[in-house]
N, C-alpha and C. Protein backbone atom coordinates (compact mmCIF):
# COMPACT_ATOMS: atom_id res chain seq x y z
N UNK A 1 18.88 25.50 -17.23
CA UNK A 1 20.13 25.33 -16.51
C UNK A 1 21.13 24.68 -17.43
N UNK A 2 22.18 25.28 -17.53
CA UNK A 2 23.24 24.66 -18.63
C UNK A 2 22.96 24.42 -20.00
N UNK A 3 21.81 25.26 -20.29
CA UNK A 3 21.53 24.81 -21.63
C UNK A 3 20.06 23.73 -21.77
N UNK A 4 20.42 23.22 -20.88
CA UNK A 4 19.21 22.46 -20.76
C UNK A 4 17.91 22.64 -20.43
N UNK A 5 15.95 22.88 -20.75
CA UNK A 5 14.73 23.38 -20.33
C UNK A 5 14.50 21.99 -19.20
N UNK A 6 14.51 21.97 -18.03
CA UNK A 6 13.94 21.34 -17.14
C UNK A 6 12.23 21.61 -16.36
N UNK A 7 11.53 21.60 -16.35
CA UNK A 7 10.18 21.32 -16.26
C UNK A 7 10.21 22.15 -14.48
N UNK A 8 11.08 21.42 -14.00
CA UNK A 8 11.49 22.17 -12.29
C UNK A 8 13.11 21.65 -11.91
N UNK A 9 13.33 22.70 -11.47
CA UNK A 9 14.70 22.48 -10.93
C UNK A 9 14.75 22.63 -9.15
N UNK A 10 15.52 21.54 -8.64
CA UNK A 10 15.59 21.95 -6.98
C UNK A 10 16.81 22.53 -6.83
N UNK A 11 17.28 23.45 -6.22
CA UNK A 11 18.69 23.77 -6.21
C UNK A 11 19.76 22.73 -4.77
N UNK A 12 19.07 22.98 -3.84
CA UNK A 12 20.21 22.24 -2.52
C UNK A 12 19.75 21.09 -2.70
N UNK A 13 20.75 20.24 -2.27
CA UNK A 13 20.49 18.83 -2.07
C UNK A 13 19.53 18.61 -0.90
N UNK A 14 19.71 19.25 0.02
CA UNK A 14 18.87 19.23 1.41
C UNK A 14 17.15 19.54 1.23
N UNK A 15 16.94 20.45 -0.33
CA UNK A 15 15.39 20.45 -0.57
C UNK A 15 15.22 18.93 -1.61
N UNK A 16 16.23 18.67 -2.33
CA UNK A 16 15.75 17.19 -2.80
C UNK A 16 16.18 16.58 -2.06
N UNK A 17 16.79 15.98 -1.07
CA UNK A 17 16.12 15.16 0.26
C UNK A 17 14.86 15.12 0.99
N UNK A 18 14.75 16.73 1.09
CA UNK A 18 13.48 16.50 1.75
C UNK A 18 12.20 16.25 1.08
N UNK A 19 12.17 16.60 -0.26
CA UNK A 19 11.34 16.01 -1.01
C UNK A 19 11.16 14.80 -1.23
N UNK A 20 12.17 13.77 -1.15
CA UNK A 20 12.55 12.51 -1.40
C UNK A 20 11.76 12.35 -0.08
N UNK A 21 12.20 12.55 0.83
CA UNK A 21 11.48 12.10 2.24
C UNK A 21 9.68 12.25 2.33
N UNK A 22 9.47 13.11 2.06
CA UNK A 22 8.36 13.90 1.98
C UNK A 22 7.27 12.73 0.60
N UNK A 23 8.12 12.61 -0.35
CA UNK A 23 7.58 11.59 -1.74
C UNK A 23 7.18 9.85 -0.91
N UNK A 24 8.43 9.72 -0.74
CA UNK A 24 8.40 8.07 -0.03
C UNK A 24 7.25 8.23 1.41
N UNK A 25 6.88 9.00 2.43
CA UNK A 25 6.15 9.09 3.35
C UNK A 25 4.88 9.28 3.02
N UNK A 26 4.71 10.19 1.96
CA UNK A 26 3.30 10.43 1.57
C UNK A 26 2.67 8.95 0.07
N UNK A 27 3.54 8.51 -0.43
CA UNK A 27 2.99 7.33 -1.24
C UNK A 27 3.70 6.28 -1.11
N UNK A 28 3.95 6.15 0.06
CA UNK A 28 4.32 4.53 0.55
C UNK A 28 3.59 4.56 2.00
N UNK A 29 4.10 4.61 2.79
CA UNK A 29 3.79 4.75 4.29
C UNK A 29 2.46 5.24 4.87
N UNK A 30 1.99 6.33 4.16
CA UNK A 30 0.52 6.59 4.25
C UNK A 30 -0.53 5.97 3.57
N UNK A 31 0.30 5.42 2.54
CA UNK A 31 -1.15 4.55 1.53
C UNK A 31 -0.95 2.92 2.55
N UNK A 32 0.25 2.31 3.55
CA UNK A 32 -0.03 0.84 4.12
C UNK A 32 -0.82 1.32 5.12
N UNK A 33 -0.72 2.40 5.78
CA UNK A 33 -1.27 3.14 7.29
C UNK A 33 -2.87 2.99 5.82
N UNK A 34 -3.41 3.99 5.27
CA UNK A 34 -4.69 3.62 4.69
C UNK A 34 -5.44 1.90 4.34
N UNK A 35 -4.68 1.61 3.86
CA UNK A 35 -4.84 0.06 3.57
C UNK A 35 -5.29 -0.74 4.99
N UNK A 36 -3.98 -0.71 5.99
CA UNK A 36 -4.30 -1.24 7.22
C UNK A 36 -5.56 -0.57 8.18
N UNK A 37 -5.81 0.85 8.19
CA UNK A 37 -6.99 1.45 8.64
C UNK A 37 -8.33 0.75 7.89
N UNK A 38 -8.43 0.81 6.79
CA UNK A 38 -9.75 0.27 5.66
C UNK A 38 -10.27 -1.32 6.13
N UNK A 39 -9.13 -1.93 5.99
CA UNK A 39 -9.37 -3.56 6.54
C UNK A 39 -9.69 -3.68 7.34
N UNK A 40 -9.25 -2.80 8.47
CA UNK A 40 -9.46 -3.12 10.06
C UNK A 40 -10.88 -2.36 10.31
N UNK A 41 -11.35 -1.48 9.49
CA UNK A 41 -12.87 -1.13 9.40
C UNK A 41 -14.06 -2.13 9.16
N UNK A 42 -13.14 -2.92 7.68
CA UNK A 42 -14.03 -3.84 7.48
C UNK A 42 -13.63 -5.18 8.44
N UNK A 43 -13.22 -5.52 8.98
CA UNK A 43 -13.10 -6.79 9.66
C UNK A 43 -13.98 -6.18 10.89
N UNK A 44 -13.84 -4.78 11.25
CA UNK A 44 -14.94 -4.22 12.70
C UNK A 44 -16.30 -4.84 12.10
N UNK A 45 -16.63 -4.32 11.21
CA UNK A 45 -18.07 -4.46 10.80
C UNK A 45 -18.45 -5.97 10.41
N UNK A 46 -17.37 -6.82 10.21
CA UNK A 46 -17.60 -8.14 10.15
C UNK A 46 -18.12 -8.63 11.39
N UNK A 47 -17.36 -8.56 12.16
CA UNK A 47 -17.37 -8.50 13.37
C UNK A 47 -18.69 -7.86 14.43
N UNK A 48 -19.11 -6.80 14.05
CA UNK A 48 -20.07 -6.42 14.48
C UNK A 48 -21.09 -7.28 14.06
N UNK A 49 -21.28 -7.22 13.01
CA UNK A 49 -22.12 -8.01 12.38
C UNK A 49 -22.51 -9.56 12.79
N UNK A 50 -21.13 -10.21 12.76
CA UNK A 50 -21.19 -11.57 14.25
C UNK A 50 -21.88 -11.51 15.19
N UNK A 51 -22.05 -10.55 15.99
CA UNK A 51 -22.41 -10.01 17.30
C UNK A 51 -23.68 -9.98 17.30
N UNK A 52 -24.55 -9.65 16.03
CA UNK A 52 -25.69 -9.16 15.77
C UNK A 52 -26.18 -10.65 15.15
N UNK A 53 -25.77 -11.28 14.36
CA UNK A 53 -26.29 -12.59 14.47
C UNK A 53 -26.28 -13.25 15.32
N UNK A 54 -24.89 -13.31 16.48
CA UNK A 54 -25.73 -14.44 17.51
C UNK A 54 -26.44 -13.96 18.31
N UNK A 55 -27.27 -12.69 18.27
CA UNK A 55 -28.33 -12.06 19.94
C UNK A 55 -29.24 -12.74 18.96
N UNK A 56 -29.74 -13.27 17.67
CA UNK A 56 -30.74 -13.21 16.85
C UNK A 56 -30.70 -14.78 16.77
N UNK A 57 -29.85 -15.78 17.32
CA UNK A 57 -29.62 -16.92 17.27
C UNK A 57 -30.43 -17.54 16.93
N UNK A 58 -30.71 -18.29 15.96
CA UNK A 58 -31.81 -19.70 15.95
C UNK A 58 -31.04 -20.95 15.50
N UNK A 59 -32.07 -21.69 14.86
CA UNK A 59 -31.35 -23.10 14.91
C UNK A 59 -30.18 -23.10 13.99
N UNK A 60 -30.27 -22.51 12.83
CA UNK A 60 -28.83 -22.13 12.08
C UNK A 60 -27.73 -21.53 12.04
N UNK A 61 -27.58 -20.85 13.83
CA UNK A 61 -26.50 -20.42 13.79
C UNK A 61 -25.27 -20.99 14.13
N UNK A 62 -25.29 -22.00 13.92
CA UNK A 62 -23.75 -22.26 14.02
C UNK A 62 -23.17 -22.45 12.03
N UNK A 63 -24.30 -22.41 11.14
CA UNK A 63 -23.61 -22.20 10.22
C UNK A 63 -23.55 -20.63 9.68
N UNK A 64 -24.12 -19.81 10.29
CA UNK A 64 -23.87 -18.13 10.17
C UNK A 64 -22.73 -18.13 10.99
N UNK A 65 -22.64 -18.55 12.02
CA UNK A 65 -21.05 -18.43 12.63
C UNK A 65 -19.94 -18.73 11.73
N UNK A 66 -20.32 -19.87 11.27
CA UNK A 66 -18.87 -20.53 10.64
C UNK A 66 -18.68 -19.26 9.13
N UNK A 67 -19.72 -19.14 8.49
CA UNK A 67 -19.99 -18.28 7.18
C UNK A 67 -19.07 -16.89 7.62
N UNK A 68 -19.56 -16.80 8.92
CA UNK A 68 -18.68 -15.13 9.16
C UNK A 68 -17.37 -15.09 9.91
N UNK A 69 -16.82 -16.24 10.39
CA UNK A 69 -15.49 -16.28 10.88
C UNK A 69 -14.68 -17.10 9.29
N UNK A 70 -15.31 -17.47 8.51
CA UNK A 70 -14.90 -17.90 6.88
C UNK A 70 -14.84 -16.34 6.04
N UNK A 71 -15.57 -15.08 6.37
CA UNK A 71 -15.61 -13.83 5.95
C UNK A 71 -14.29 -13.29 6.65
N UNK A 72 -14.11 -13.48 8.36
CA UNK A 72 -13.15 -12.63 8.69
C UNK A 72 -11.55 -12.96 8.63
N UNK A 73 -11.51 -14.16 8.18
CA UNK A 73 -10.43 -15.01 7.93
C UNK A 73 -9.98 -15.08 6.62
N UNK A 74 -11.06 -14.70 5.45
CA UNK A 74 -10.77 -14.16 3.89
C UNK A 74 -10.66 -12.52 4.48
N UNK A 75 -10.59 -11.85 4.97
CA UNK A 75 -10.65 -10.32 4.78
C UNK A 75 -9.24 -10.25 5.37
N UNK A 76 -8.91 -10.87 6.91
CA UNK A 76 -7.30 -10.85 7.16
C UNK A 76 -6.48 -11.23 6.00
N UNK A 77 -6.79 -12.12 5.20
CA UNK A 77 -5.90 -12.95 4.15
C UNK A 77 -5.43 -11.97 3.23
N UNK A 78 -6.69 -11.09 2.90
CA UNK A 78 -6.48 -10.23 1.90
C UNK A 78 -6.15 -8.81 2.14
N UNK A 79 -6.19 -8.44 3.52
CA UNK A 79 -5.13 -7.56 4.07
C UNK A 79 -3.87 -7.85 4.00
N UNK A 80 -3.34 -8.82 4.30
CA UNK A 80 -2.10 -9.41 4.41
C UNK A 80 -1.40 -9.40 3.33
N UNK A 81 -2.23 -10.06 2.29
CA UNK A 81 -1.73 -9.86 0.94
C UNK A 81 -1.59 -8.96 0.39
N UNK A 82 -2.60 -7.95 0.27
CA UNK A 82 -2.77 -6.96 0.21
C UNK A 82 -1.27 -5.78 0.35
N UNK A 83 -1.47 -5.98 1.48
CA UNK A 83 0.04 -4.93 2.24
C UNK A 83 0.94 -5.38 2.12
N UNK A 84 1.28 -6.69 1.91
CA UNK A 84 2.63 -7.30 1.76
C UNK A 84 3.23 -6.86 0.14
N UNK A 85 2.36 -7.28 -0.82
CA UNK A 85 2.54 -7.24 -1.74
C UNK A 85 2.96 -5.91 -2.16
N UNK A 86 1.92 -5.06 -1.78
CA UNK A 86 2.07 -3.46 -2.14
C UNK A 86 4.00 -2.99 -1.63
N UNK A 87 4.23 -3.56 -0.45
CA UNK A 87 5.30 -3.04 0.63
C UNK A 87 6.44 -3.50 -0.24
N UNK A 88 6.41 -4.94 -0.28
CA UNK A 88 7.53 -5.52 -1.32
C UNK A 88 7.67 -4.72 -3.01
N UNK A 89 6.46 -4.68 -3.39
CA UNK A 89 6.38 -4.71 -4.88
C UNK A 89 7.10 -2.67 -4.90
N UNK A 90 6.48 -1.80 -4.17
CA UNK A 90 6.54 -0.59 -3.94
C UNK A 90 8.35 0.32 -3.46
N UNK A 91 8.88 -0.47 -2.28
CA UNK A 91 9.93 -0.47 -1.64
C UNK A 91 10.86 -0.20 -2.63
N UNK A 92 11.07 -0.95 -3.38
CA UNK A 92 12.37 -0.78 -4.25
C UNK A 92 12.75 0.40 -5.27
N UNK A 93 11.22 0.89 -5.54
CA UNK A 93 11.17 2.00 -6.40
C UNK A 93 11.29 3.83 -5.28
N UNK A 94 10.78 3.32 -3.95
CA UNK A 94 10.60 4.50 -3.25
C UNK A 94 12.14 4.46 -2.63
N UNK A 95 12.90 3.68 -2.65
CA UNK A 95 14.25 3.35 -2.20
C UNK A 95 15.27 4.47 -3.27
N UNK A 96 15.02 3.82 -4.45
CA UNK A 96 15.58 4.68 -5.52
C UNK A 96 15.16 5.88 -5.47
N UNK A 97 13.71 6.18 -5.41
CA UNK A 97 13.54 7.45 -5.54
C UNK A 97 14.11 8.32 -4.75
N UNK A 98 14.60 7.84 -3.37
CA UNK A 98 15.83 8.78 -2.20
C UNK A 98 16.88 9.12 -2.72
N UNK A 99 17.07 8.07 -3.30
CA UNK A 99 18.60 8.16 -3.86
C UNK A 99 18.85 8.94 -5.17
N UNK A 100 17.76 8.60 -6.12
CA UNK A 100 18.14 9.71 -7.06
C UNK A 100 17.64 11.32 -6.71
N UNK A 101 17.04 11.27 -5.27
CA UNK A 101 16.99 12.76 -5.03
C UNK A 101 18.06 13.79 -5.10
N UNK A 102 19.37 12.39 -4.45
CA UNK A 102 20.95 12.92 -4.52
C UNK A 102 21.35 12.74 -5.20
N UNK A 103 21.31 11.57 -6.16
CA UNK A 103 22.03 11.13 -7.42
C UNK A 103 21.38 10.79 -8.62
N UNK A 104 21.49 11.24 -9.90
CA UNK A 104 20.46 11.10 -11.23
C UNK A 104 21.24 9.86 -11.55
N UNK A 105 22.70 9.34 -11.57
CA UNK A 105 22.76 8.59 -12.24
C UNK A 105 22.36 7.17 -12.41
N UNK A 106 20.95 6.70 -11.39
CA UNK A 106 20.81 5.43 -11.27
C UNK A 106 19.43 5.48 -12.21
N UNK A 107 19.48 5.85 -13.02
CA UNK A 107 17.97 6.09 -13.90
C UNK A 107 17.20 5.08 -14.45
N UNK A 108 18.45 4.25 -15.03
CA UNK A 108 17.65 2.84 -15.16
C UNK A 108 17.27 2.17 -14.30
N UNK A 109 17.95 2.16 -13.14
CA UNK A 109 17.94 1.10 -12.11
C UNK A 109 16.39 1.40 -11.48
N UNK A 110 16.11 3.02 -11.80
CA UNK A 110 15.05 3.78 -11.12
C UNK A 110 13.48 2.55 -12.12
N UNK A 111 13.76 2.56 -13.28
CA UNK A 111 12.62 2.18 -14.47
C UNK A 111 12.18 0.80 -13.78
N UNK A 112 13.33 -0.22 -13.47
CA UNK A 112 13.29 -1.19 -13.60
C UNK A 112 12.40 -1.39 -12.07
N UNK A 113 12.59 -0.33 -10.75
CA UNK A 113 11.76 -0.48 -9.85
C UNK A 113 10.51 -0.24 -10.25
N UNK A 114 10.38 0.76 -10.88
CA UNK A 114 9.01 1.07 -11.04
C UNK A 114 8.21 0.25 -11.73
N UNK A 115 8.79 -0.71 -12.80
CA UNK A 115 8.29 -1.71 -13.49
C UNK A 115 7.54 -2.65 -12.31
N UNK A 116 8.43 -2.91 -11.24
CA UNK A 116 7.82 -3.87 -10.27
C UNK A 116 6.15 -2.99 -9.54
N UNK A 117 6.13 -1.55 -9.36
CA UNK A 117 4.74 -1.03 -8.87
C UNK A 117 4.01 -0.73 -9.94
N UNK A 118 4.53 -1.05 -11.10
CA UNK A 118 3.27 -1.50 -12.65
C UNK A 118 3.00 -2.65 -12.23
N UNK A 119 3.69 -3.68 -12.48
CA UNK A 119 3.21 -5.20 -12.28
C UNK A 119 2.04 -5.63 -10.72
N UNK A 120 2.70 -4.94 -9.38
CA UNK A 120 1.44 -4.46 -8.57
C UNK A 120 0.39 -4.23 -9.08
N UNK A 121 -0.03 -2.93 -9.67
CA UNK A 121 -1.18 -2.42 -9.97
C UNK A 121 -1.62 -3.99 -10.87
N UNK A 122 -1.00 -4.12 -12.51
CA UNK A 122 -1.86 -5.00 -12.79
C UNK A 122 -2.10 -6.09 -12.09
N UNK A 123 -1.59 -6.91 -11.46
CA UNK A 123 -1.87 -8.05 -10.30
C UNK A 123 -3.07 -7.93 -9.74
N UNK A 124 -3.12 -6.78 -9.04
CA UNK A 124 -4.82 -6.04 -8.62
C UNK A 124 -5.81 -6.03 -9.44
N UNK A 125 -5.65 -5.69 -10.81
CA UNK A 125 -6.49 -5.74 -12.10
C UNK A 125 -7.16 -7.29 -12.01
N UNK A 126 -6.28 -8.27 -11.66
CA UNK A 126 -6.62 -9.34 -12.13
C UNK A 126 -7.89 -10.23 -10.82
């Protein structure tokens, strides 16, 4: 196009919108909906698991109690964190990415979000 080899070209603005829409829904919004589904699996099975130690009660269960409401209270924590972090750290880059669906000229502004869902990922590394 113009001289220029582009890799893919969209022609209407209305198919890079909807791609933009389509980009931000499928790797933002479906990966907190995954995240929040996964946790809430594992906090079930924490939970179940509670249930199943106290029918089995003996003299130590009130410290298996405390051990597994100390499990389901680290697993909320780290949902929380979890999704918050991702939502904040993620947002700013899927924000841009709408916008340069309509407009290329924010390109840097685009790097500098994405720098923030690098720094995510490594945070997780750690």
């Amino acid at each position: 196009m113009d001289g220029v080899c582009y890799a893919y070209a969209i022609a209407s603005p209305e198919s890079q919108l909807v791609i933009g829409i389509y980009y931000v829904l499928f790797t933002y919004l479906v990966v907190l909906v995954v995240f929040t589904f996964c946790y809430g699996k594992i906090l079930m099975v924490i939970r179940r698991q509670a249930r199943i130690m106290a029918t089995h009660g003996d003299g130590g269960q009130s410290n298996a109690e405390a051990q597994l409401n100390q499990m389901q209270s680290n697993v909320v924590k780290t949902m929380i964190l979890v999704c918050a972090f991702y939502a904040v750290a993620w947002l700013p880059e899927k924000i841009f990415a709408l916008v340069m669906a309509l407009d290329t000229s924010y390109v840097i502004a685009y790097y500098v979000t994405l720098f923030l869902g690098f720094l995510y990922i490594c945070t997780n590394l750690l």
